[in-house]
N, C-alpha and C. Protein backbone atom coordinates (compact mmCIF):
# COMPACT_ATOMS: atom_id res chain seq x y z
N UNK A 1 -145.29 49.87 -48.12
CA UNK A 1 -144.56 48.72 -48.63
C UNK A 1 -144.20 48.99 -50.09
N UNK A 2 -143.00 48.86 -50.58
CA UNK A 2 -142.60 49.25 -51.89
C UNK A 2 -142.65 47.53 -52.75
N UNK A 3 -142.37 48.18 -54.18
CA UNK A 3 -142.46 47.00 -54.56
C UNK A 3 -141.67 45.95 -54.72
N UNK A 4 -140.30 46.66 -54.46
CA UNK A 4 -139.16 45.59 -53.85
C UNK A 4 -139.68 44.47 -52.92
N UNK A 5 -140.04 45.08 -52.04
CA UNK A 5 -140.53 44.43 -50.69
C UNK A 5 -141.63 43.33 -51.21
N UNK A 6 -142.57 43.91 -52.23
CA UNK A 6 -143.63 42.77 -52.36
C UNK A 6 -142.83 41.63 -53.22
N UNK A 7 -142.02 42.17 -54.14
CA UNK A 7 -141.63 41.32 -55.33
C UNK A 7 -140.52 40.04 -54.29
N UNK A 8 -140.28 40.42 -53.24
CA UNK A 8 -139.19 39.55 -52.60
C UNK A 8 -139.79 38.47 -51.21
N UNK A 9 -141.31 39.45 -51.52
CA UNK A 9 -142.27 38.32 -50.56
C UNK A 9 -142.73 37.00 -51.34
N UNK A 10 -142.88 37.60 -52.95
CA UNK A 10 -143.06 36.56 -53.98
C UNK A 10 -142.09 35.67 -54.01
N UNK A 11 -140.90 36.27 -54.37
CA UNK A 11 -139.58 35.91 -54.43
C UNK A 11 -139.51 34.24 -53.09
N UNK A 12 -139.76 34.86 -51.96
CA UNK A 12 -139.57 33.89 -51.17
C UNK A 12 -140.78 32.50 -50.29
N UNK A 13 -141.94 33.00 -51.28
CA UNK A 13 -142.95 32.10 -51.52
C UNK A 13 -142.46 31.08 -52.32
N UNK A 14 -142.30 31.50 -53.41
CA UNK A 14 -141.96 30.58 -54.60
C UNK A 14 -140.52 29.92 -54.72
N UNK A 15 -140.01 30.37 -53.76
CA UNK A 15 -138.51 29.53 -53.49
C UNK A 15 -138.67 28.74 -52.36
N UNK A 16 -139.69 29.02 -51.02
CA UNK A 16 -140.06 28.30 -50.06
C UNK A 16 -140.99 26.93 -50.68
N UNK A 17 -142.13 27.42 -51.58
CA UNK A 17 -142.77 26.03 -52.14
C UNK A 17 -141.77 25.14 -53.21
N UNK A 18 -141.03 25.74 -53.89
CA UNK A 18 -139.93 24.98 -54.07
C UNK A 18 -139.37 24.20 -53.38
N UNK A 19 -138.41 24.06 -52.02
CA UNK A 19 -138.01 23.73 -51.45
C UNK A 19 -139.25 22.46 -50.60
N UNK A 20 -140.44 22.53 -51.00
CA UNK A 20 -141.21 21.58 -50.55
C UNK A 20 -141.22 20.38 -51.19
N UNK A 21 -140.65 20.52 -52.73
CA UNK A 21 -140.14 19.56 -53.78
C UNK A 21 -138.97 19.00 -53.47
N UNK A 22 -138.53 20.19 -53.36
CA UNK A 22 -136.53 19.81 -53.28
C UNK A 22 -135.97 20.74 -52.17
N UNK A 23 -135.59 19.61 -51.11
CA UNK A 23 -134.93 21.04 -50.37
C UNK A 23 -133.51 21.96 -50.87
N UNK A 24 -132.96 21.28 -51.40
CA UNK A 24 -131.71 22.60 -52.15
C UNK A 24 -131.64 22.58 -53.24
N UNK A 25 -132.22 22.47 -54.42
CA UNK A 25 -132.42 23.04 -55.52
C UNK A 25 -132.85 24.51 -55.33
N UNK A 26 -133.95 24.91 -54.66
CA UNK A 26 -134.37 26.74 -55.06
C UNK A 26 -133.18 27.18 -54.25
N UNK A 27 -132.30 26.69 -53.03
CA UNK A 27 -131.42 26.93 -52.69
C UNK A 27 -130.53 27.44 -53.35
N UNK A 28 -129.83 26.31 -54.26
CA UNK A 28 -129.21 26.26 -54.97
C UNK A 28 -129.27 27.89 -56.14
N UNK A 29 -130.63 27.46 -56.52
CA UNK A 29 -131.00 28.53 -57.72
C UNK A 29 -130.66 29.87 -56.88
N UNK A 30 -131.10 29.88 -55.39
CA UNK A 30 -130.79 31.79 -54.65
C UNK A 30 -129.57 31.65 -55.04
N UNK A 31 -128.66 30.62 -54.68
CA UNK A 31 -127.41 30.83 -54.85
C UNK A 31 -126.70 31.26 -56.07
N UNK A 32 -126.85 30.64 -57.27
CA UNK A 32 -126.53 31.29 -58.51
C UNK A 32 -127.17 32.59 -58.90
N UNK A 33 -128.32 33.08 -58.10
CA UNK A 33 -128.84 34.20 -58.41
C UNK A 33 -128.21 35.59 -57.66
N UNK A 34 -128.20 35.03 -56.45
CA UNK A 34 -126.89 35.80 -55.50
C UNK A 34 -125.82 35.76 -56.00
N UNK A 35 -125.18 34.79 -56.63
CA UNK A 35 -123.97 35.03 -57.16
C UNK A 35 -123.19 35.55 -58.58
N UNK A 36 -124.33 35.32 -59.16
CA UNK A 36 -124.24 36.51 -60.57
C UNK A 36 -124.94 37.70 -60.54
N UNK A 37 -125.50 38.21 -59.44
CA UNK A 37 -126.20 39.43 -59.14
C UNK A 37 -127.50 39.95 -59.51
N UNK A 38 -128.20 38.72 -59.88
CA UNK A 38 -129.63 38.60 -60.40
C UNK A 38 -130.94 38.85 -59.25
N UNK A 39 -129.74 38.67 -58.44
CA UNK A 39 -130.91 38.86 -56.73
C UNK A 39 -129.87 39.04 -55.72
N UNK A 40 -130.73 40.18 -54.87
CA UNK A 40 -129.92 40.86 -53.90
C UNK A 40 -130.34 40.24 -52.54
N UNK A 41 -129.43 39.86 -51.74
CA UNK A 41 -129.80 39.20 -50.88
C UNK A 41 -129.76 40.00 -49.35
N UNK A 42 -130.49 39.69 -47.78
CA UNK A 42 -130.40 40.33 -47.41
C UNK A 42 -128.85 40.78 -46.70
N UNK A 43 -128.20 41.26 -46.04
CA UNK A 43 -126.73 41.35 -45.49
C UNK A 43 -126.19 40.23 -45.19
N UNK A 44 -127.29 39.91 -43.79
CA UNK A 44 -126.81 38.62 -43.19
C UNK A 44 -126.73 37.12 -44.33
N UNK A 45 -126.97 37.28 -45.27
CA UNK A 45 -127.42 36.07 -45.78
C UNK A 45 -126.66 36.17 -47.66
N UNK A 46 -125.55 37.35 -47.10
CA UNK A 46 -124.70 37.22 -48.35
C UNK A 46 -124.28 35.97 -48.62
N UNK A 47 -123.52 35.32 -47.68
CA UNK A 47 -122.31 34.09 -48.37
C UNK A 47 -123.20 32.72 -48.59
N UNK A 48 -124.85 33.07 -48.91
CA UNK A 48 -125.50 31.94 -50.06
C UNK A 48 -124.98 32.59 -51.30
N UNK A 49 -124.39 33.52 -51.63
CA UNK A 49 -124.11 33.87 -52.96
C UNK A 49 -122.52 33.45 -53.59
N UNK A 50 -121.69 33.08 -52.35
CA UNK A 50 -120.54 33.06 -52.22
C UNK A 50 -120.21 31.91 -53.40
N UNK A 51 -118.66 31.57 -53.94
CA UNK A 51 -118.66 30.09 -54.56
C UNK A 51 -118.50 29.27 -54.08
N UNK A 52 -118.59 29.15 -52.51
CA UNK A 52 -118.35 28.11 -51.71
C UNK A 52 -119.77 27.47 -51.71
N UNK A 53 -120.99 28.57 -51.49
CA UNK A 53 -122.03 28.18 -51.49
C UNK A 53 -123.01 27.37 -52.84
N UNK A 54 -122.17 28.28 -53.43
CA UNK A 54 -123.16 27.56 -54.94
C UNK A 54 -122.20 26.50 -55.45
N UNK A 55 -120.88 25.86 -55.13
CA UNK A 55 -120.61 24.61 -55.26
C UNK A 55 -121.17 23.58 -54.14
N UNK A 56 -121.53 24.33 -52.94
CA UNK A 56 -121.71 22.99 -51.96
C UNK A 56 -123.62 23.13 -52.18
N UNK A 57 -124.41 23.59 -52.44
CA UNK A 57 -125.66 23.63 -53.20
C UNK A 57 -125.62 23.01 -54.53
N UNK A 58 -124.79 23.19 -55.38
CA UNK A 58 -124.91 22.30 -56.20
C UNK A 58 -124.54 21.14 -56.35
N UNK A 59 -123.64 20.59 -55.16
CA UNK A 59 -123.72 19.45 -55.28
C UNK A 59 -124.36 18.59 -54.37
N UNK A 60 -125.06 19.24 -53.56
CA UNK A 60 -126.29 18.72 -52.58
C UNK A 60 -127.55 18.49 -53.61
N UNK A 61 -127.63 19.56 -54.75
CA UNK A 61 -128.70 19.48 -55.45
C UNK A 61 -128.70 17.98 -56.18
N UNK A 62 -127.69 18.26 -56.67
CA UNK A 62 -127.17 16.75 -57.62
C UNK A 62 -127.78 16.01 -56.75
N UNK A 63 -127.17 15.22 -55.94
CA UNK A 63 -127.13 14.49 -55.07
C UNK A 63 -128.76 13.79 -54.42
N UNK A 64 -129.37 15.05 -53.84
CA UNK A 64 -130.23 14.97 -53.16
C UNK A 64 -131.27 14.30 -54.69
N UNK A 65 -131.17 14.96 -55.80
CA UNK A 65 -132.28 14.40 -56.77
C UNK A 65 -132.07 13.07 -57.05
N UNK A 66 -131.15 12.90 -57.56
CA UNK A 66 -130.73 11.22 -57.83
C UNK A 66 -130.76 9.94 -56.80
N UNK A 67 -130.93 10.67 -55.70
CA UNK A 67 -131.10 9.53 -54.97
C UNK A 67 -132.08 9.71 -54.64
N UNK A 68 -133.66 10.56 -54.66
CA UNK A 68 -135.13 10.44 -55.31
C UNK A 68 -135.17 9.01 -56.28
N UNK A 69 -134.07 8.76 -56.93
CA UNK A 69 -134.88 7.95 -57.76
C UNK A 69 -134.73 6.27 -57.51
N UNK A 70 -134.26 6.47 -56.43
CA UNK A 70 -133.74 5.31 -55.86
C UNK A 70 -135.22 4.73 -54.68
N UNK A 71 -136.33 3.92 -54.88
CA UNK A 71 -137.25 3.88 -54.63
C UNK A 71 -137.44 3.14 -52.56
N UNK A 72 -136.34 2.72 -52.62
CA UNK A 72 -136.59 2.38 -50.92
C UNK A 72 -136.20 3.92 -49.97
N UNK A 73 -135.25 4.20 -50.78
CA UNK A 73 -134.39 5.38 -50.06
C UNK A 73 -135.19 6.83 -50.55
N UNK A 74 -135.93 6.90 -51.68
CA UNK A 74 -136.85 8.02 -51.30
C UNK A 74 -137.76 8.29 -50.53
N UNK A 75 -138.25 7.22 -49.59
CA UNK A 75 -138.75 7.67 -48.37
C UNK A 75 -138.24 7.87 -47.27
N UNK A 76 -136.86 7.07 -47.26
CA UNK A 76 -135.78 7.34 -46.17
C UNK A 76 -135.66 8.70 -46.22
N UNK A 77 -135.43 10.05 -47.32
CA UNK A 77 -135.33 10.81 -47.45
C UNK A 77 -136.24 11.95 -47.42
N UNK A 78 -137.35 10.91 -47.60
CA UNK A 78 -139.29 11.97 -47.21
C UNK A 78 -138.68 12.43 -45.54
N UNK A 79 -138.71 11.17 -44.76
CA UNK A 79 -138.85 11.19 -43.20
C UNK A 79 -137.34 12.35 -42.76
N UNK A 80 -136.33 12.36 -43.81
CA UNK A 80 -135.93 13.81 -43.45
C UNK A 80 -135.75 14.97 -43.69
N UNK A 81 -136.75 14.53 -44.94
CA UNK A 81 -136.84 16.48 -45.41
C UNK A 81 -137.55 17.09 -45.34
N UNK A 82 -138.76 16.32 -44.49
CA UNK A 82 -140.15 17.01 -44.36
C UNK A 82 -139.35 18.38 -43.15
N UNK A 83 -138.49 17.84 -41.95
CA UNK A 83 -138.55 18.66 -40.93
C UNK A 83 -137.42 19.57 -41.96
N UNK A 84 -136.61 19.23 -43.08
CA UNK A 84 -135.08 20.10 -43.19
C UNK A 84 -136.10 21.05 -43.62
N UNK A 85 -137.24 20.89 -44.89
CA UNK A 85 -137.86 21.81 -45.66
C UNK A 85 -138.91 22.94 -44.44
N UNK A 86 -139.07 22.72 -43.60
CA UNK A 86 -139.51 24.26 -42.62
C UNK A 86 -138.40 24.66 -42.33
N UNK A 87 -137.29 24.24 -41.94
CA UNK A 87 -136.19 24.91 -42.15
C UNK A 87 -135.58 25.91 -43.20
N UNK A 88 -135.59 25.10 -44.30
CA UNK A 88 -135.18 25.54 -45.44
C UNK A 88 -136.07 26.90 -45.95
N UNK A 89 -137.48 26.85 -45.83
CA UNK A 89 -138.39 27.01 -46.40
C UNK A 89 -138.77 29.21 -45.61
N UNK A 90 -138.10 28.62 -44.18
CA UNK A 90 -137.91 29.55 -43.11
C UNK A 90 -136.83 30.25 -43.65
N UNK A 91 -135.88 30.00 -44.26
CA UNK A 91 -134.48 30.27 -44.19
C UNK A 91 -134.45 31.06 -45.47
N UNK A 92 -135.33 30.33 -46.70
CA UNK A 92 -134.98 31.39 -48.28
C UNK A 92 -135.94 32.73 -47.63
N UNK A 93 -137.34 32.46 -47.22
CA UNK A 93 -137.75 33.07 -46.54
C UNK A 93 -137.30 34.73 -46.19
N UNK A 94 -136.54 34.50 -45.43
CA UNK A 94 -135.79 35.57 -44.08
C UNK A 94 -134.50 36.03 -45.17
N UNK A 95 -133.87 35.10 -46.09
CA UNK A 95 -132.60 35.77 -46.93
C UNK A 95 -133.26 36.52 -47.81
N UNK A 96 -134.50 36.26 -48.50
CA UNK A 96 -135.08 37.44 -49.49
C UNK A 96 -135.77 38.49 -48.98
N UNK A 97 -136.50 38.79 -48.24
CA UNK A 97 -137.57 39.52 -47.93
C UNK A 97 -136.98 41.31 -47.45
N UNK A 98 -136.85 41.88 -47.98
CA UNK A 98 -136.47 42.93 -48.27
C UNK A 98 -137.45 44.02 -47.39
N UNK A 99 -136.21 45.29 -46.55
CA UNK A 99 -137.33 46.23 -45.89
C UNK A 99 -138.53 46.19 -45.21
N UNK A 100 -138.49 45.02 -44.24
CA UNK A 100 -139.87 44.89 -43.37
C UNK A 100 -138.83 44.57 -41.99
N UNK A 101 -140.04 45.29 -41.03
CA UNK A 101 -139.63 45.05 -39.75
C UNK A 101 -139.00 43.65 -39.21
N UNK A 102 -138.17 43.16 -38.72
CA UNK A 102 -137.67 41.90 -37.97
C UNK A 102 -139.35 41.19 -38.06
N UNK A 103 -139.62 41.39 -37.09
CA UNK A 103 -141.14 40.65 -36.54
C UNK A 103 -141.79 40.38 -37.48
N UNK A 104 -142.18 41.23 -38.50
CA UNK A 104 -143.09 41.10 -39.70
C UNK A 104 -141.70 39.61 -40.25
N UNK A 105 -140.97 40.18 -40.66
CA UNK A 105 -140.24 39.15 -41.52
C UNK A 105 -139.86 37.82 -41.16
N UNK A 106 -139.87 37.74 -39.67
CA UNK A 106 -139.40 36.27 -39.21
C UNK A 106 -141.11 35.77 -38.95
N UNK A 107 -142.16 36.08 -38.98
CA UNK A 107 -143.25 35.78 -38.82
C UNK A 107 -143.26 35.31 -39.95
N UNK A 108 -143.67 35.98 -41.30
CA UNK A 108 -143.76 35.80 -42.73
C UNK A 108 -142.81 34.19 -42.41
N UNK A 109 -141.62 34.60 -42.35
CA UNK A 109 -141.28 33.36 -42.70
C UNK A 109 -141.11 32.05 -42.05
N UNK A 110 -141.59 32.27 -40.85
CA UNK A 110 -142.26 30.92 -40.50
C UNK A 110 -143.22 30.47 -40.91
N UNK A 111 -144.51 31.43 -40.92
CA UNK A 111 -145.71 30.70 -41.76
C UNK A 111 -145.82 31.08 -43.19
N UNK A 112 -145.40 31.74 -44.17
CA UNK A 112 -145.75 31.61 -45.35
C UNK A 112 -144.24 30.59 -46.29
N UNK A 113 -142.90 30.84 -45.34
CA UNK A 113 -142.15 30.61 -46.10
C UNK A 113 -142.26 28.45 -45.05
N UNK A 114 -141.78 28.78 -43.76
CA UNK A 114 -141.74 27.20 -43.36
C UNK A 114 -142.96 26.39 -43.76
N UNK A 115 -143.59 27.15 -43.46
CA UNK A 115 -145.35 26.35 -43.78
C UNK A 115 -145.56 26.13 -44.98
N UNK A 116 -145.37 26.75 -45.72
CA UNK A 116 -145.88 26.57 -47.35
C UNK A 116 -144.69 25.43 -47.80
N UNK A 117 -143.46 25.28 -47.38
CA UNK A 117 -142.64 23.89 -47.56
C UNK A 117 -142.82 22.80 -46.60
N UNK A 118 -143.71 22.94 -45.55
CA UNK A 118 -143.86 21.86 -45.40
C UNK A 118 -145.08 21.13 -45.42
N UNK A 119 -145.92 22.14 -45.99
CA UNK A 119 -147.16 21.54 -46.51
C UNK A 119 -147.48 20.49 -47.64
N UNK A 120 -145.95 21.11 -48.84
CA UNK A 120 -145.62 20.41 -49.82
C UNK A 120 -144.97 19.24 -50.12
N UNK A 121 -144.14 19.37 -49.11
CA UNK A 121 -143.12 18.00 -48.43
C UNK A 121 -144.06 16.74 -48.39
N UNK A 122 -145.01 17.55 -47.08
CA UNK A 122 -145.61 16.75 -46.18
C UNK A 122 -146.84 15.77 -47.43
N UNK A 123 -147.32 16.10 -48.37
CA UNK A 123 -147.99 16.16 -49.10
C UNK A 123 -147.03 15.19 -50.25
N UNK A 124 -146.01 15.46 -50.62
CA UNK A 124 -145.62 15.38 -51.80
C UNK A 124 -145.01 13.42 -50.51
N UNK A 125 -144.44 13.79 -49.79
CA UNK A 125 -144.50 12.04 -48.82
C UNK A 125 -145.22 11.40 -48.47
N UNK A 126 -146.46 11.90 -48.22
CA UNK A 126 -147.40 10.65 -48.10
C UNK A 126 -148.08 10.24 -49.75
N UNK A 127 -148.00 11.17 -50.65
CA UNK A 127 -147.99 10.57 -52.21
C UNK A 127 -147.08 9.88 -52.63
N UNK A 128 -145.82 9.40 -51.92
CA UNK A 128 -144.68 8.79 -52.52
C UNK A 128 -144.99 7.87 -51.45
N UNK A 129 -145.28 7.46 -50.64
CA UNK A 129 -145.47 6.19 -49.52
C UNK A 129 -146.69 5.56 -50.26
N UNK A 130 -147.80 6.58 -50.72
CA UNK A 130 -148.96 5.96 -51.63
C UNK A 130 -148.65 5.24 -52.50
N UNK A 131 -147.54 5.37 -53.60
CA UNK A 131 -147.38 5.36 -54.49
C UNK A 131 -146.36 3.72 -54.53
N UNK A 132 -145.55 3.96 -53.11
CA UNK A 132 -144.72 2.76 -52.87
C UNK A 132 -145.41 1.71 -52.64
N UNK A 133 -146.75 2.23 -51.65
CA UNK A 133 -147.72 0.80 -51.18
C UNK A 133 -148.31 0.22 -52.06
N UNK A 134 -148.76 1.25 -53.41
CA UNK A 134 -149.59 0.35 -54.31
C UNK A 134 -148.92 -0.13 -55.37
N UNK A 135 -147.37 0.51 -56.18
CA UNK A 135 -146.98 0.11 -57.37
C UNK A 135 -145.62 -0.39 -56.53
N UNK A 136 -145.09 -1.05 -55.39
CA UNK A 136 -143.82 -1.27 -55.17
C UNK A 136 -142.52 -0.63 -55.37
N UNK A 137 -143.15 0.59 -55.59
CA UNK A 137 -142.15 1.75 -55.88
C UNK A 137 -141.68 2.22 -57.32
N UNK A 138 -142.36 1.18 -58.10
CA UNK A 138 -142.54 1.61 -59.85
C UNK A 138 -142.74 3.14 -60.32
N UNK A 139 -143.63 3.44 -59.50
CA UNK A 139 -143.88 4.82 -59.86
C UNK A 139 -143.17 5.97 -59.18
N UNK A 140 -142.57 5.43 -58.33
CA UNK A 140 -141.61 6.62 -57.85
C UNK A 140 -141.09 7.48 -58.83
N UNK A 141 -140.16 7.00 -59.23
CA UNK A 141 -139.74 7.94 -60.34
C UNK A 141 -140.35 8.99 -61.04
N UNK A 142 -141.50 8.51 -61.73
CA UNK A 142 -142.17 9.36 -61.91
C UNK A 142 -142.80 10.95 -61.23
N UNK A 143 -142.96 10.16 -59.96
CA UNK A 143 -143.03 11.04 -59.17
C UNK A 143 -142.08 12.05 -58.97
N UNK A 144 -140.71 11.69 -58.67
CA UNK A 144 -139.69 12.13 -58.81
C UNK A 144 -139.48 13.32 -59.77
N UNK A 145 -139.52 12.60 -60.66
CA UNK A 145 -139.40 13.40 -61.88
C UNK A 145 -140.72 14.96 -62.13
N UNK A 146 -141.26 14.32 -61.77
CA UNK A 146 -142.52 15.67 -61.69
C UNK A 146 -142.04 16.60 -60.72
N UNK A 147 -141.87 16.07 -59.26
CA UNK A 147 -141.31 17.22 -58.32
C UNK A 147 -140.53 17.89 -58.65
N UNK A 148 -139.07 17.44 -59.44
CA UNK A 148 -138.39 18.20 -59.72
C UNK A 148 -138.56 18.96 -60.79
N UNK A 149 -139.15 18.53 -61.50
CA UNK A 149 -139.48 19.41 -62.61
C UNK A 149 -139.94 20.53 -62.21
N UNK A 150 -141.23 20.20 -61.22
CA UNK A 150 -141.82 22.21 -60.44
C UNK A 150 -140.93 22.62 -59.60
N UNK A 151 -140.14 22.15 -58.86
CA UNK A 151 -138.78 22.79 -58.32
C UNK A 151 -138.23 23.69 -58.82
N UNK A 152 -138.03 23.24 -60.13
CA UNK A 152 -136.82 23.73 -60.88
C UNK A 152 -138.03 25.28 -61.51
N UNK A 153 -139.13 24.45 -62.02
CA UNK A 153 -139.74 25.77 -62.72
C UNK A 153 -140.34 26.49 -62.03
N UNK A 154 -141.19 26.46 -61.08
CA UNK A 154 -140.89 27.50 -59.50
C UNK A 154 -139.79 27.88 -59.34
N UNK A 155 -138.52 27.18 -59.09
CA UNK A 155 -137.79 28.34 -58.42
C UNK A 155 -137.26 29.20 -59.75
N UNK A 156 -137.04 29.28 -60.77
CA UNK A 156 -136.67 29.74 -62.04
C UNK A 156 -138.00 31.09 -61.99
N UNK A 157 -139.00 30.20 -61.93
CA UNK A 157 -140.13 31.89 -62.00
C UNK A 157 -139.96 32.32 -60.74
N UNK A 158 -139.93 32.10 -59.65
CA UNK A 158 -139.49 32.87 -58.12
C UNK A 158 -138.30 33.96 -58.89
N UNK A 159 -137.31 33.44 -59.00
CA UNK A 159 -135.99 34.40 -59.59
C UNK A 159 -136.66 35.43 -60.41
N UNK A 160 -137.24 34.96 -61.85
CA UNK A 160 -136.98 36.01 -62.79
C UNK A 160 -138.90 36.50 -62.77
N UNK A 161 -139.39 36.08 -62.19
CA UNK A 161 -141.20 36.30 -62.29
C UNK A 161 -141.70 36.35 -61.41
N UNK A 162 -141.38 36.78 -59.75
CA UNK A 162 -141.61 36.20 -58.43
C UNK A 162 -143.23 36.54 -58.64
N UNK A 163 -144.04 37.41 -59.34
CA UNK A 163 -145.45 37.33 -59.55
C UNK A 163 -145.73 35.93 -59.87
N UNK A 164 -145.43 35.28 -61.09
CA UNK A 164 -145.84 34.34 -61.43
C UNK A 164 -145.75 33.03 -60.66
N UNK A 165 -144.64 32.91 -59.95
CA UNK A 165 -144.51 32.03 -58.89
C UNK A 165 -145.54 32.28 -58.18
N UNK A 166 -145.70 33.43 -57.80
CA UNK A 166 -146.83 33.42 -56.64
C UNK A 166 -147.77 32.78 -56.87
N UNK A 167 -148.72 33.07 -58.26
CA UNK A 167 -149.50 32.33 -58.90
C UNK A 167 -149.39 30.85 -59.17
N UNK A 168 -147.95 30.37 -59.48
CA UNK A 168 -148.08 29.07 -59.50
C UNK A 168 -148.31 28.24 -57.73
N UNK A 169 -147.86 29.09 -56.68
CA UNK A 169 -147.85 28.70 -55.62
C UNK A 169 -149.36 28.12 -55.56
N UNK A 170 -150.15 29.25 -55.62
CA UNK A 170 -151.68 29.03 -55.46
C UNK A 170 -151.95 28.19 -55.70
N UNK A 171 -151.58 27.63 -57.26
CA UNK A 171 -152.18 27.06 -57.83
C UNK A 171 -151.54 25.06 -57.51
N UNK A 172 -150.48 25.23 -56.98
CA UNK A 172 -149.87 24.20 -56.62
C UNK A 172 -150.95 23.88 -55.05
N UNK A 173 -151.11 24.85 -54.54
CA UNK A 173 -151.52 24.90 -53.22
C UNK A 173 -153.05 24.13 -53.38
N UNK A 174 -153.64 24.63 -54.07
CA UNK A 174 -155.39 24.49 -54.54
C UNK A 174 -155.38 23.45 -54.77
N UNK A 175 -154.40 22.57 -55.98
CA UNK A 175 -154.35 20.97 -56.23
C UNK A 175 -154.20 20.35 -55.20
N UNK A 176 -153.04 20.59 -54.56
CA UNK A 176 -153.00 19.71 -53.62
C UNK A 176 -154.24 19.19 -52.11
N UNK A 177 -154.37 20.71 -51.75
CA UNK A 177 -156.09 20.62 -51.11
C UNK A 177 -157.22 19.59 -51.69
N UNK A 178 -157.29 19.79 -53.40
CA UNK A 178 -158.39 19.44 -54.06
C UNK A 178 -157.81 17.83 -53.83
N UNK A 179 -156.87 16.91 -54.04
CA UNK A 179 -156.18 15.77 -54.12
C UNK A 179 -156.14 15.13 -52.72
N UNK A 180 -156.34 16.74 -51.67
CA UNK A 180 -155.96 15.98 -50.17
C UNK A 180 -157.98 15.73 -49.88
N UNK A 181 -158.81 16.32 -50.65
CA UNK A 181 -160.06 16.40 -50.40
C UNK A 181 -160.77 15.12 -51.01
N UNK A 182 -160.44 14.87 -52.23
CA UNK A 182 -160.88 14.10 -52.86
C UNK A 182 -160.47 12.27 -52.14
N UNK A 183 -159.28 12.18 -51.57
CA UNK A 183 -158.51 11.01 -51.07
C UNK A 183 -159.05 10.91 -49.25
N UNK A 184 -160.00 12.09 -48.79
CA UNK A 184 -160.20 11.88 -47.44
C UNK A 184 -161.46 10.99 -47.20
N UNK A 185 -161.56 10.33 -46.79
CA UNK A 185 -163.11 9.21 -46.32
C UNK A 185 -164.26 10.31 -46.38
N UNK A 186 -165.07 9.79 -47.13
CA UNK A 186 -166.65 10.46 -46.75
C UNK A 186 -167.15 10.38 -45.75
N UNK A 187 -167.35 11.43 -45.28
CA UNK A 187 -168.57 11.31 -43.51
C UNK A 187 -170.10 10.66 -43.93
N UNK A 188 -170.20 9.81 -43.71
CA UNK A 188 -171.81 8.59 -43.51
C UNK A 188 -172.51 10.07 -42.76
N UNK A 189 -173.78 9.85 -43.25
CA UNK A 189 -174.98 11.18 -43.09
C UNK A 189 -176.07 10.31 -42.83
């Protein structure tokens, strides 16, 4: 395995847990990265680099964030991005991953790239349904605003640091466990 190959397994970790925030923002970001030549994409999965692609990504990106902040309709939008983001998550997945067998690579990216976005999704919606039941949706935003913020700075270190993404993956991954551990009922002994 060369280090292309590892750097684009990073690469598509950290654009897949992205996409658990936002489904087309790290999209978006392959796309400007494909399209100024900052990242090589695989054959099949050139025309995310195209300008058709990085105008209709960027204005899904727009779009999709701002109406996050709209507090009835960001859960309207949990209940459909949990399933778009294994999609999505499958999909940056399989466009980065460089020099590995078919099998190895569509495996990888069902479970490290779909799974790892929809762990985050899945996670990041029942904290925004939490958040609706107890503050009436006051705190959404906030919320909002945090997701996108690691969206954006995940997929930015995926692009130019795919090590460090990796690391932030973990470390996104570990909180959320520790948050899903701490919020589960105690077992009576």
């Amino acid at each position: 395995m060369t280090t292309d190959t590892v750097l684009s397994i990073f690469l598509g970790v950290g654009l897949a847990a992205s996409v658990g925030f936002r489904v087309f923002l790290p999209l978006f970001a392959l796309s400007l990265a494909s399209y100024f030549g900052v990242w090589e994409l695989n054959d099949n999965w050139q025309w995310i680099g195209s300008f058709v692609a990085v105008l209709t990504l960027g204005v899904a990106t727009f779009l999709e964030i701002f109406a996050y902040f709209i507090p009835w309709f960001d859960n309207l939008l949990d209940s459909i991005a949990v399933p778009l983001a294994a999609i999505a998550g499958t999909a940056v997945m399989v466009s980065t991953v460089a020099d590995l067998d078919p099998v190895i690579t569509w495996s990888l990216a069902i479970i490290a790239g779909g799974g790892t976005a929809t762990a985050i999704k899945g996670a990041g919606a029942t904290g925004r349904l939490a958040s609706t039941a107890t503050t009436g949706g006051l705190a959404n935003p906030v919320i909002t605003t945090v997701e996108t913020g690691t969206a954006a700075v995940v997929s930015v270190a995926s692009i130019f640091a795919p090590i460090l993404a990796a690391v932030l993956v973990i470390i996104i991954l570990v909180v959320i466990f520790r948050i899903y551990r701490s919020l589960r009922p105690k077992a009576k002994t």
